[in-house]
N, C-alpha and C. Protein backbone atom coordinates (compact mmCIF):
# COMPACT_ATOMS: atom_id res chain seq x y z
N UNK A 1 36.66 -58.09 -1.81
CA UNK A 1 35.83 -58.30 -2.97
C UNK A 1 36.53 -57.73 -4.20
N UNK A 2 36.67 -58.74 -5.34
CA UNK A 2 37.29 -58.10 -6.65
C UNK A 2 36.72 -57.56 -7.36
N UNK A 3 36.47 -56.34 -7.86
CA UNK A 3 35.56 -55.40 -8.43
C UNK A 3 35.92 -55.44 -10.03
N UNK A 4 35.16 -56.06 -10.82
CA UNK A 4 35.08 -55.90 -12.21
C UNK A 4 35.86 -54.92 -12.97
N UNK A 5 36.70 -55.07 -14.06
CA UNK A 5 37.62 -53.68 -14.15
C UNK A 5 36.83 -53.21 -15.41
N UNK A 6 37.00 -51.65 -15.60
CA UNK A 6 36.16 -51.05 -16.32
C UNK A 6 37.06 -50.35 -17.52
N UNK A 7 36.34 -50.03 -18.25
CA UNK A 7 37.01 -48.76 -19.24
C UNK A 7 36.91 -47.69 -19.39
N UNK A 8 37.61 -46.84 -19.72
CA UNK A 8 37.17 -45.49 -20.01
C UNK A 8 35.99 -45.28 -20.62
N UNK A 9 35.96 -46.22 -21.59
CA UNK A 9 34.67 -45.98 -22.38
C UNK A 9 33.77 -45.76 -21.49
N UNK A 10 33.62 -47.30 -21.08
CA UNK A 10 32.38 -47.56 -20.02
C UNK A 10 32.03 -46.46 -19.21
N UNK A 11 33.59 -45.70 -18.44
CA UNK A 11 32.90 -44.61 -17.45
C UNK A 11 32.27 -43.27 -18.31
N UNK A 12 32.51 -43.15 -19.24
CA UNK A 12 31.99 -42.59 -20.23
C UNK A 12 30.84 -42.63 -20.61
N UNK A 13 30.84 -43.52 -21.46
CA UNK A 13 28.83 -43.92 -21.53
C UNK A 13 28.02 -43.75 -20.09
N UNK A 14 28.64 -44.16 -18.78
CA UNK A 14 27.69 -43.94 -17.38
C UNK A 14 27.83 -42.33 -17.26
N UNK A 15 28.70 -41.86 -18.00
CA UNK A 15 28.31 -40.33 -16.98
C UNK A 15 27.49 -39.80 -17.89
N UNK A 16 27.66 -40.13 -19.68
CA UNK A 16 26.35 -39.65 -20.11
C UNK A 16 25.41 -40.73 -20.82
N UNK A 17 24.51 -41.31 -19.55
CA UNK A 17 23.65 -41.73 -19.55
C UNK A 17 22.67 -41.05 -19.43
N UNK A 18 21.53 -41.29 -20.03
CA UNK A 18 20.09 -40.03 -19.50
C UNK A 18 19.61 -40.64 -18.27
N UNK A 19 19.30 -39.45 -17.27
CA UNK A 19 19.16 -39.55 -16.34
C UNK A 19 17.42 -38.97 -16.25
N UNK A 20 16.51 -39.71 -15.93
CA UNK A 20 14.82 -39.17 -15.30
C UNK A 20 14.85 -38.37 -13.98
N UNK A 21 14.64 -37.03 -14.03
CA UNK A 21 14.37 -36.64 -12.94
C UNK A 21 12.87 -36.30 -12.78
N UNK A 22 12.18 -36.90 -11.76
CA UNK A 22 10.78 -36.74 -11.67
C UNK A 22 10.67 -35.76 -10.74
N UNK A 23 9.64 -34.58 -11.13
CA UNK A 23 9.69 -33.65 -9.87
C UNK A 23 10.63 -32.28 -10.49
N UNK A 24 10.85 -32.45 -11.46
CA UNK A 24 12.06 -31.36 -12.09
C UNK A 24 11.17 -30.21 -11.89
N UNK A 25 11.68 -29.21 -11.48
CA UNK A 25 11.27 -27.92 -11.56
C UNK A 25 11.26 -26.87 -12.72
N UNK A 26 10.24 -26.42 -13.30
CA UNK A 26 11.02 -25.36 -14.52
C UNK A 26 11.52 -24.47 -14.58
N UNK A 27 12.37 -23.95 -14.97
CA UNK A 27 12.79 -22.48 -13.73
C UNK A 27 11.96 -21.36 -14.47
N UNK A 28 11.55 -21.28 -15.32
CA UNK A 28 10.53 -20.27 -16.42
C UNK A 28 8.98 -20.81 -15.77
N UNK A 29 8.38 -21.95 -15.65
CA UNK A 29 7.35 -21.89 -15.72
C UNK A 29 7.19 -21.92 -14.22
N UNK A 30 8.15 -22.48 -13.22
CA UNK A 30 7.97 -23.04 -12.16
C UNK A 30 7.04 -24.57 -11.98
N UNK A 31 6.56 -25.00 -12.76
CA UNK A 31 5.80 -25.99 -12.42
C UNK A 31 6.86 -27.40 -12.30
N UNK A 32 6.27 -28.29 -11.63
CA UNK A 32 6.83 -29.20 -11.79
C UNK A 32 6.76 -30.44 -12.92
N UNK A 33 7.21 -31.44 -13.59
CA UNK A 33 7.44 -32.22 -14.47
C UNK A 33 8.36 -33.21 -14.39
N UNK A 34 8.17 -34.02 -15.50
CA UNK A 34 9.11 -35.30 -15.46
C UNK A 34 10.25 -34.54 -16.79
N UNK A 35 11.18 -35.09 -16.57
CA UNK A 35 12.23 -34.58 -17.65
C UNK A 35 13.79 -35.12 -17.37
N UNK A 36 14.51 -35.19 -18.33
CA UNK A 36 15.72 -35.85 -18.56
C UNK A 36 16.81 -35.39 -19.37
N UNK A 37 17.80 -35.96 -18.14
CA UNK A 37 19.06 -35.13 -18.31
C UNK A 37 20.19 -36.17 -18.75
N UNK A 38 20.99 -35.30 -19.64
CA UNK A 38 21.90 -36.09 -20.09
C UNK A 38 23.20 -34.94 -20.16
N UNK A 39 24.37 -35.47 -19.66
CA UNK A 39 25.45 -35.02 -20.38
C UNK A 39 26.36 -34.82 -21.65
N UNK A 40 26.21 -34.50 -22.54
CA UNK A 40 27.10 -34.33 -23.93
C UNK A 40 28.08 -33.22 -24.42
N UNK A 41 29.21 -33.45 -24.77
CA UNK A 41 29.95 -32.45 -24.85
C UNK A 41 29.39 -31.16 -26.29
N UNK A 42 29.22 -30.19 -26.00
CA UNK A 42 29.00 -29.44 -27.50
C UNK A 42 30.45 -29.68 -28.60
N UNK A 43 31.12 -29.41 -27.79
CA UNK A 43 32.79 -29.45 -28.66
C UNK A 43 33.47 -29.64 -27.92
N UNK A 44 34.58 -30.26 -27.92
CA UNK A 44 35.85 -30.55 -27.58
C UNK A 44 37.05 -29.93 -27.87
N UNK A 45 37.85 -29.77 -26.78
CA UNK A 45 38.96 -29.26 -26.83
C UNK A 45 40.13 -29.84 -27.63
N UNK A 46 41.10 -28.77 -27.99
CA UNK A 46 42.85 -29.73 -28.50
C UNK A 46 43.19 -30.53 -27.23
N UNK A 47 43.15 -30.30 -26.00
CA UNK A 47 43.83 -30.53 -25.18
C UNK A 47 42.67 -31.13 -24.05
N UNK A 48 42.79 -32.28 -23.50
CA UNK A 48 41.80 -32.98 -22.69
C UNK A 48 42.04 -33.28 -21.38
N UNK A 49 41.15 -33.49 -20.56
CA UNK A 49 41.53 -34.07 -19.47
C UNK A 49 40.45 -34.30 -18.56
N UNK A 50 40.77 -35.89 -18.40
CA UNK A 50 39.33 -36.47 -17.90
C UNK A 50 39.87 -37.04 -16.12
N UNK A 51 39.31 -36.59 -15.31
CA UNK A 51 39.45 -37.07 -13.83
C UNK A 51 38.70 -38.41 -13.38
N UNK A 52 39.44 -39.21 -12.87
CA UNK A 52 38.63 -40.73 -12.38
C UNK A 52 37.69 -40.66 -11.41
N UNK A 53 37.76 -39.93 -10.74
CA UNK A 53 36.66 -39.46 -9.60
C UNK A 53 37.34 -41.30 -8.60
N UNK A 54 38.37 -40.93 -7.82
CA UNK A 54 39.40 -41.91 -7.47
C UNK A 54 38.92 -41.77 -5.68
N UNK A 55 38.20 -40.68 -5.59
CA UNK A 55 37.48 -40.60 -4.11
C UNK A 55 36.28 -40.17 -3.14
N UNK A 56 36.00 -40.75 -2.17
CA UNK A 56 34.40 -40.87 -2.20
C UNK A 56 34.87 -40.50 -0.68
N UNK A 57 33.74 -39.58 0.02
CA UNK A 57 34.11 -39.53 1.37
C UNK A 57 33.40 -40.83 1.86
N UNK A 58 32.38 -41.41 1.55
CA UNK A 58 31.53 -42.26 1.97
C UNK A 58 32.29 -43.78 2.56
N UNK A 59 32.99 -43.76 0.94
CA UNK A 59 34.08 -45.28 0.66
C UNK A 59 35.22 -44.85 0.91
N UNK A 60 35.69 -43.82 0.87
CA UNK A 60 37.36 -43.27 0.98
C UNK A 60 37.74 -43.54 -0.74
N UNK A 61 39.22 -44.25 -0.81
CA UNK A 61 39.57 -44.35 -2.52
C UNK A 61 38.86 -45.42 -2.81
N UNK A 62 38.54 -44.74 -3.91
CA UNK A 62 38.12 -45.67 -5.05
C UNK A 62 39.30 -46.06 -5.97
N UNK A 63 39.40 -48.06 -5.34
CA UNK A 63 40.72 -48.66 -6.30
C UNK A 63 40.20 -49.37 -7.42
N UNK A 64 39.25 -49.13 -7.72
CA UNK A 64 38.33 -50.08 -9.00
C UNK A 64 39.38 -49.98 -10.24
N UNK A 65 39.75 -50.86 -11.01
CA UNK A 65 40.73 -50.58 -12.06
C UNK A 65 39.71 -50.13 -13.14
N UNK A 66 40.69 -48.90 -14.13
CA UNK A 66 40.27 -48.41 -15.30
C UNK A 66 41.55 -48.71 -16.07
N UNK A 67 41.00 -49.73 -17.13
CA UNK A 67 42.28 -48.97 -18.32
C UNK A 67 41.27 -48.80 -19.66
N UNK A 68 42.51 -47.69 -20.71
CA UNK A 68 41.81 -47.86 -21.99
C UNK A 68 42.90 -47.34 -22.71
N UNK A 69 43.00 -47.92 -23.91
CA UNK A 69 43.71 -47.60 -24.97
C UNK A 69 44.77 -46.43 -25.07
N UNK A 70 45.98 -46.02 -24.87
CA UNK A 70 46.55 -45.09 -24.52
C UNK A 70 46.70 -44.28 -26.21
N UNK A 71 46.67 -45.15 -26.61
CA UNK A 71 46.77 -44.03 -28.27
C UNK A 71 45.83 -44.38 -29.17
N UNK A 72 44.52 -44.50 -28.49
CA UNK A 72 42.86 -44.16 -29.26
C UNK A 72 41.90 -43.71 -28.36
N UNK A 73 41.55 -43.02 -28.31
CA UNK A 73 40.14 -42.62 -27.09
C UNK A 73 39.05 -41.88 -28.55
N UNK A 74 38.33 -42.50 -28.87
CA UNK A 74 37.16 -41.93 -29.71
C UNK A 74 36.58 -41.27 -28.90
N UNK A 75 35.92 -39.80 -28.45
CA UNK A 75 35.12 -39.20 -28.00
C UNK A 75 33.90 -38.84 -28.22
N UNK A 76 33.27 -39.58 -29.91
CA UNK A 76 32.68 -38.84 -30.48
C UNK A 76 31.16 -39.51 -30.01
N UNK A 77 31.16 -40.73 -29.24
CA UNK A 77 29.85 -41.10 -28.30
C UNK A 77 29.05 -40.21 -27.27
N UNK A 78 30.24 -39.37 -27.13
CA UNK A 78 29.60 -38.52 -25.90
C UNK A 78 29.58 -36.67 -26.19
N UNK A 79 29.47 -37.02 -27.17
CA UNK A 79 29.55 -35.20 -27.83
C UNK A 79 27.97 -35.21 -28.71
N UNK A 80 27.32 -34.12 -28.96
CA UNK A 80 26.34 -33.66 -29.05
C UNK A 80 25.51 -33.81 -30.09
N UNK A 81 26.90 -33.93 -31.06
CA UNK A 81 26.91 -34.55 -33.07
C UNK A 81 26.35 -35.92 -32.68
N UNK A 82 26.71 -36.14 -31.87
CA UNK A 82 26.40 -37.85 -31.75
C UNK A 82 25.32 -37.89 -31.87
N UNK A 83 24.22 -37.42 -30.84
CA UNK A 83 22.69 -37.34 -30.95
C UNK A 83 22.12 -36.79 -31.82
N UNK A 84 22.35 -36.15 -33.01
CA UNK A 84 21.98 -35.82 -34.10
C UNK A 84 21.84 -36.49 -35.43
N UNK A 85 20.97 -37.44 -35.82
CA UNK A 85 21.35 -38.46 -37.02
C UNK A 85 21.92 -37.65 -38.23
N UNK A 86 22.76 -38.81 -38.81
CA UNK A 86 23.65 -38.07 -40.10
C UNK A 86 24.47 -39.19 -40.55
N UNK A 87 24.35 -39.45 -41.89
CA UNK A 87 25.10 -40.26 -42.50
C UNK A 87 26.59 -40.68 -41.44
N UNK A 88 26.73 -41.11 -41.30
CA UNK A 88 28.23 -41.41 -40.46
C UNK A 88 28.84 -42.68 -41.15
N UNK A 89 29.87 -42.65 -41.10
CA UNK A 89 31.18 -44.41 -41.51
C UNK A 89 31.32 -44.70 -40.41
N UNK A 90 32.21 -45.62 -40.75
CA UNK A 90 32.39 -46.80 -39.34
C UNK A 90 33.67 -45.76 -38.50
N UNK A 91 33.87 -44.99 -39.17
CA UNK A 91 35.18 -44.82 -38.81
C UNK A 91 34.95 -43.19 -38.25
N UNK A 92 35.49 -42.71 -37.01
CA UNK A 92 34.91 -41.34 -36.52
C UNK A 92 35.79 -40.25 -37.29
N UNK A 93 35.26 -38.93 -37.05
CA UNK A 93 35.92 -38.25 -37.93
C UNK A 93 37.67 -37.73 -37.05
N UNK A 94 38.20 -37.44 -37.73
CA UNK A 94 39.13 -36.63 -36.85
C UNK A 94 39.41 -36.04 -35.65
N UNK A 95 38.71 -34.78 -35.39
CA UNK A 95 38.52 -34.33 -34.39
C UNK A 95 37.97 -35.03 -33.07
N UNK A 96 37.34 -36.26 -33.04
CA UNK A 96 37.15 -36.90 -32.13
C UNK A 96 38.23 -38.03 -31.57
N UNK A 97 39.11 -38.17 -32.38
CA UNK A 97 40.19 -39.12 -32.10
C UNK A 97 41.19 -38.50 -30.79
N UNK A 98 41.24 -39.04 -30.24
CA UNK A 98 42.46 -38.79 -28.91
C UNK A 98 43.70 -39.85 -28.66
N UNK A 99 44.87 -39.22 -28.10
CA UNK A 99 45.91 -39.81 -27.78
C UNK A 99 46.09 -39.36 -26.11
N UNK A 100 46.55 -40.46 -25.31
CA UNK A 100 46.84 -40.20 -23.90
C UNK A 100 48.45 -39.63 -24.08
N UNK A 101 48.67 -38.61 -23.57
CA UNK A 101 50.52 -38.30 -23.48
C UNK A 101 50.79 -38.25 -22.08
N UNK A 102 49.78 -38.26 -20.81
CA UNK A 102 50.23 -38.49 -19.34
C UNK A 102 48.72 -38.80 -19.03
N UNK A 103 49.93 -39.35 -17.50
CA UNK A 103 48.31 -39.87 -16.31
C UNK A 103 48.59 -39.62 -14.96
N UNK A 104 48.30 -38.83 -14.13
CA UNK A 104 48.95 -38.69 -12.60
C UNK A 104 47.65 -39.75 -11.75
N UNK A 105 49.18 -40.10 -11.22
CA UNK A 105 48.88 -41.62 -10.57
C UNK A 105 48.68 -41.44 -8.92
N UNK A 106 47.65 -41.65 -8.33
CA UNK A 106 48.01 -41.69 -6.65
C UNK A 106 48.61 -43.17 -6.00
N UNK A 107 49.54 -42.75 -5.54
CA UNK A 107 50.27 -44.32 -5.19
C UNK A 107 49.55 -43.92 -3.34
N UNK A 108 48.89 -44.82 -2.87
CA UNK A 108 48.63 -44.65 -1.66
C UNK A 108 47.52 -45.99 -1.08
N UNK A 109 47.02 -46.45 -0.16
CA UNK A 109 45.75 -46.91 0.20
C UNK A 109 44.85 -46.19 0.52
N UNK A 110 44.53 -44.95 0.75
CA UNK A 110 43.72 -44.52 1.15
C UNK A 110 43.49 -42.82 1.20
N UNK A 111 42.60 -42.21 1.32
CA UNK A 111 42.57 -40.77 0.85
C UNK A 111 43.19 -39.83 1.95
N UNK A 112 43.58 -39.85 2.74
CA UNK A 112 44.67 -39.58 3.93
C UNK A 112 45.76 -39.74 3.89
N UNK A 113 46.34 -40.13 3.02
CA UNK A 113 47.79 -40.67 2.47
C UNK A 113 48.16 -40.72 1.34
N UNK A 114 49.32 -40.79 0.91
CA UNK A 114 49.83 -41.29 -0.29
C UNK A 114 50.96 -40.18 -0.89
N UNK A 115 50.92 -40.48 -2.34
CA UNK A 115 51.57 -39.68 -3.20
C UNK A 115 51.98 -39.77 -4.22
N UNK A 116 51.90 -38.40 -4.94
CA UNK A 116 51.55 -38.41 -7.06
C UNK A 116 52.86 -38.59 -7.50
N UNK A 117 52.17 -39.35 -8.45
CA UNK A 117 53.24 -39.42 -9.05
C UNK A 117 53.10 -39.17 -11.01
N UNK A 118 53.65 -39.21 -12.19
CA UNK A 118 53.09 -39.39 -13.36
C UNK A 118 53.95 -39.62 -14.73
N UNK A 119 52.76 -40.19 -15.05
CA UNK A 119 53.61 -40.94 -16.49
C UNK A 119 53.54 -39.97 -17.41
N UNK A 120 54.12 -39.75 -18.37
CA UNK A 120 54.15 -39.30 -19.49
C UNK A 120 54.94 -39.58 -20.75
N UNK A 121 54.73 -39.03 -21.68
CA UNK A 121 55.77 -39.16 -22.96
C UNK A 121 55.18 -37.96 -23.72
N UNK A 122 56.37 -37.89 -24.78
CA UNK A 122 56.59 -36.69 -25.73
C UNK A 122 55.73 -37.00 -26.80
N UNK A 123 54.79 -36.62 -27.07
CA UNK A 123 54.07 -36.61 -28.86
C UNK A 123 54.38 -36.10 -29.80
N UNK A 124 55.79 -35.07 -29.68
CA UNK A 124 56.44 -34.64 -30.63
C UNK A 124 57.47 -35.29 -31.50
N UNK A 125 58.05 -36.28 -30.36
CA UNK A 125 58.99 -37.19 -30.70
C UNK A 125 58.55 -37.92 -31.84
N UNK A 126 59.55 -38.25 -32.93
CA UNK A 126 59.10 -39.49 -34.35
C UNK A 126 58.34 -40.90 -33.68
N UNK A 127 59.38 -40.93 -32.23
CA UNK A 127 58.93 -42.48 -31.34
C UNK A 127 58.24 -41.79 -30.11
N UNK A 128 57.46 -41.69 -30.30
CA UNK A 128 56.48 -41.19 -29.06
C UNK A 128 55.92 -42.50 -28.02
N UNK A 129 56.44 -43.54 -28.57
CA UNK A 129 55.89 -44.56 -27.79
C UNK A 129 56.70 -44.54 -26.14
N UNK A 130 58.05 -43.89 -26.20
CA UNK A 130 58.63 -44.32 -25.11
C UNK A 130 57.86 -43.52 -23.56
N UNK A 131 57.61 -43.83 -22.62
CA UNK A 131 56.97 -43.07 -21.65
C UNK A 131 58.25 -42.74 -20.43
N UNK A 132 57.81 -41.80 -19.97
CA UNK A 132 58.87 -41.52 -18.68
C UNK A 132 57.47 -41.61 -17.04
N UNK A 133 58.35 -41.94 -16.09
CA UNK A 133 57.96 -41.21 -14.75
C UNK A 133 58.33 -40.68 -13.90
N UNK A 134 57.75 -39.25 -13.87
CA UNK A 134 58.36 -38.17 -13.18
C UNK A 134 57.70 -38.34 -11.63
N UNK A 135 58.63 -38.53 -11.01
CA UNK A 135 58.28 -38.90 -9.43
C UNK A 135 59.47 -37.32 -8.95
N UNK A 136 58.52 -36.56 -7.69
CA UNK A 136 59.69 -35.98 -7.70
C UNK A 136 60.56 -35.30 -8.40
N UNK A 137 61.58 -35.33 -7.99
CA UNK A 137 62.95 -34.80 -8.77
C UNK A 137 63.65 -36.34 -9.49
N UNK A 138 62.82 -37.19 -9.42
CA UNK A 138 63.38 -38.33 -10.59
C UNK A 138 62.58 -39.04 -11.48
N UNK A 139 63.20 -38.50 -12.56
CA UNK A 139 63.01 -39.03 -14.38
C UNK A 139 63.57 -40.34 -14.33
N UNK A 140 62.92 -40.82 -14.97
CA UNK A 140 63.21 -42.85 -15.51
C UNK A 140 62.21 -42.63 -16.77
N UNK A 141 63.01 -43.37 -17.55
CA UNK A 141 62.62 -43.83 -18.66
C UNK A 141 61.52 -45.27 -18.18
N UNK A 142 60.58 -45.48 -18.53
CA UNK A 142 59.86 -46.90 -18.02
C UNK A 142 59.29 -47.54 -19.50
N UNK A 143 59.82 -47.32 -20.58
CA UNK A 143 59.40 -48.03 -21.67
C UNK A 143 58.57 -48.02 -22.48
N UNK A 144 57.88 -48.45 -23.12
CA UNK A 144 56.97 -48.63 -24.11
C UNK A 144 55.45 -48.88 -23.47
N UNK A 145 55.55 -49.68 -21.98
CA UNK A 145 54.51 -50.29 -21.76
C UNK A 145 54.21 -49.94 -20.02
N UNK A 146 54.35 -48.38 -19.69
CA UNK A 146 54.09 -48.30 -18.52
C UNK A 146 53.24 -49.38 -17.37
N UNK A 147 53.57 -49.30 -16.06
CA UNK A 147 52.89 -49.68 -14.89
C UNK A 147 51.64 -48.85 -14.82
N UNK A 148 50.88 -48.08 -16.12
CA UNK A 148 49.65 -47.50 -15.36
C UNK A 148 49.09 -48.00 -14.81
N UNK A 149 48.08 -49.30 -15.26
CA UNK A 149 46.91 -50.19 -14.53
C UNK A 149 47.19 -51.36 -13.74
N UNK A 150 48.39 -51.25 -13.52
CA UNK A 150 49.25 -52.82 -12.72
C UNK A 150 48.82 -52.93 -11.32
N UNK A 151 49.22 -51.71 -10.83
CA UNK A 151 49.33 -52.44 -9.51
C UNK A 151 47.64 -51.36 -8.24
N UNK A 152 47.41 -52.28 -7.40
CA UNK A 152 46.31 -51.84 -7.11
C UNK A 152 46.23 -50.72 -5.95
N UNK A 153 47.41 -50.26 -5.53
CA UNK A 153 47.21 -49.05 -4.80
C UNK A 153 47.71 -47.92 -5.53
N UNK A 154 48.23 -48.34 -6.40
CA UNK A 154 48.73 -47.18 -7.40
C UNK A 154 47.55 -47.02 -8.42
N UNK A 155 47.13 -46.22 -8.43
CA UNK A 155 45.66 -45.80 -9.30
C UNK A 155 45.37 -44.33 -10.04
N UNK A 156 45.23 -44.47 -11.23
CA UNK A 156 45.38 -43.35 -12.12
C UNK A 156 44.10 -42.50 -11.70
N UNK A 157 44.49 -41.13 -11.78
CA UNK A 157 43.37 -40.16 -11.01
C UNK A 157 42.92 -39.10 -11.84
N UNK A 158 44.20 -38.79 -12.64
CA UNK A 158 43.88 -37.60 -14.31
C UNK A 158 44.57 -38.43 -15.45
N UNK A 159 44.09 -38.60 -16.51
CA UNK A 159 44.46 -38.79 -17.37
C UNK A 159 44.40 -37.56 -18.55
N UNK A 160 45.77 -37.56 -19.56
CA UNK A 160 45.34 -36.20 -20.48
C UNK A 160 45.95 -37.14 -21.64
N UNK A 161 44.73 -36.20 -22.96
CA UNK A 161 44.91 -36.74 -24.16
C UNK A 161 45.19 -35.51 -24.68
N UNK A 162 45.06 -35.52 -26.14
CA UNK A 162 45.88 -34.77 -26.73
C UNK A 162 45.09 -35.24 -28.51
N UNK A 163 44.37 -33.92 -28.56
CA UNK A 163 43.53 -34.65 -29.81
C UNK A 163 44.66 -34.92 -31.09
N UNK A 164 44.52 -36.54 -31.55
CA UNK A 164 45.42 -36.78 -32.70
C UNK A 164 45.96 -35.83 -33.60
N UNK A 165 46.80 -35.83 -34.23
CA UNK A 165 47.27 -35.02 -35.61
C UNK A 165 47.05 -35.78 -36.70
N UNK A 166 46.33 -34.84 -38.38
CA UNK A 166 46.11 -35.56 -39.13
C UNK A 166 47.05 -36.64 -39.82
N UNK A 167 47.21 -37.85 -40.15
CA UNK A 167 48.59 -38.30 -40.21
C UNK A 167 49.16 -39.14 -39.15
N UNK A 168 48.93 -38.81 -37.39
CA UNK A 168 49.39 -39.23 -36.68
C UNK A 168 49.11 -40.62 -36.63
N UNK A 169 50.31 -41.72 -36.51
CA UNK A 169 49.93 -43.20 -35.68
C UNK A 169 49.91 -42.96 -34.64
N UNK A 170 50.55 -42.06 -33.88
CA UNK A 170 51.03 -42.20 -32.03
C UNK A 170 51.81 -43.52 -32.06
N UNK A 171 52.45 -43.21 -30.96
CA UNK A 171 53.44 -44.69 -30.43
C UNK A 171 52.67 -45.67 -30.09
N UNK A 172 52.80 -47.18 -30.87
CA UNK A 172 52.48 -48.29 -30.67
C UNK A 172 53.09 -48.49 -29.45
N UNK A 173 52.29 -49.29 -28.31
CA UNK A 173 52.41 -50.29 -26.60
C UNK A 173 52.58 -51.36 -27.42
């Protein structure tokens, strides 16, 4: 069965979705109630890193494809400002902007096997676009337009961003 491919975003918006828990307990009053939970970040870090949740004991790996934008990740849907009304532009502020600079990849079929591997590139560099993969004890240059989301046993498991610099384009894919 071919499983719909998703985005970061998307897994994003599902993890903070509000969730109804009926039956919630209070821990002050003890009584029980209906009430709802949601995830939102208060603040965000310089330095990020979001896990695919790539395994399930139930299903074993999860090969569902994710891709998203390697030099834009807006964060600012799922942070706390968000739920607070306030004049806002179309355009998010700074601090919510992200750049991907690596992704460790599990090359394997199944959660009993395999092995990491990961992409990266330099954000210091003027051309930050070029990516490497460090397998091992071997460096390759792989270009502008990595194999992250290509192939289906090879499946990205951490991805890390790297909140933009003011000024920054990041390397055009």
């Amino acid at each position: 069965m071919l499983l719909e491919t998703l985005t970061l975003e998307q897994c994003l918006s599902l993890n903070s979705n509000e969730e109804v828990l009926d039956g919630y307990q209070c821990d002050n009053c003890h009584s029980n109630s209906r009430a709802t939970k949601a995830v939102y970040y208060p603040r965000l870090p310089e330095l990020l890193c979001i896990s695919l949740s790539r395994f399930s004991v139930a299903e074993g790996k999860v090969s569902r494809n994710i891709t998203w934008n390697l030099n834009k990740l807006n964060m600012e849907p799922y942070t706390a400002d968000h739920r607070i009304p306030t004049d806002r532009t179309e355009h998010p502020a700074p601090q919510y902007e992200y750049e991907c600079y690596a992704v460790i990849i599990h090359a394997g079929r199944d959660i009993s096997s395999g092995h990491y591997f990961t992409y990266a590139r330099d954000l210091t560099l003027a051309d930050s676009s070029m990516w490497y993969k460090l397998n091992d004890s071997q460096i390759s240059k792989v270009g502008r337009q990595p194999e992250i989301f290509g192939n289906s046993n090879d499946t990205p498991y951490l991805a890390f961003f790297r909140r933009k610099q003011s000024g920054s384009s990041g390397g055009k894919l």
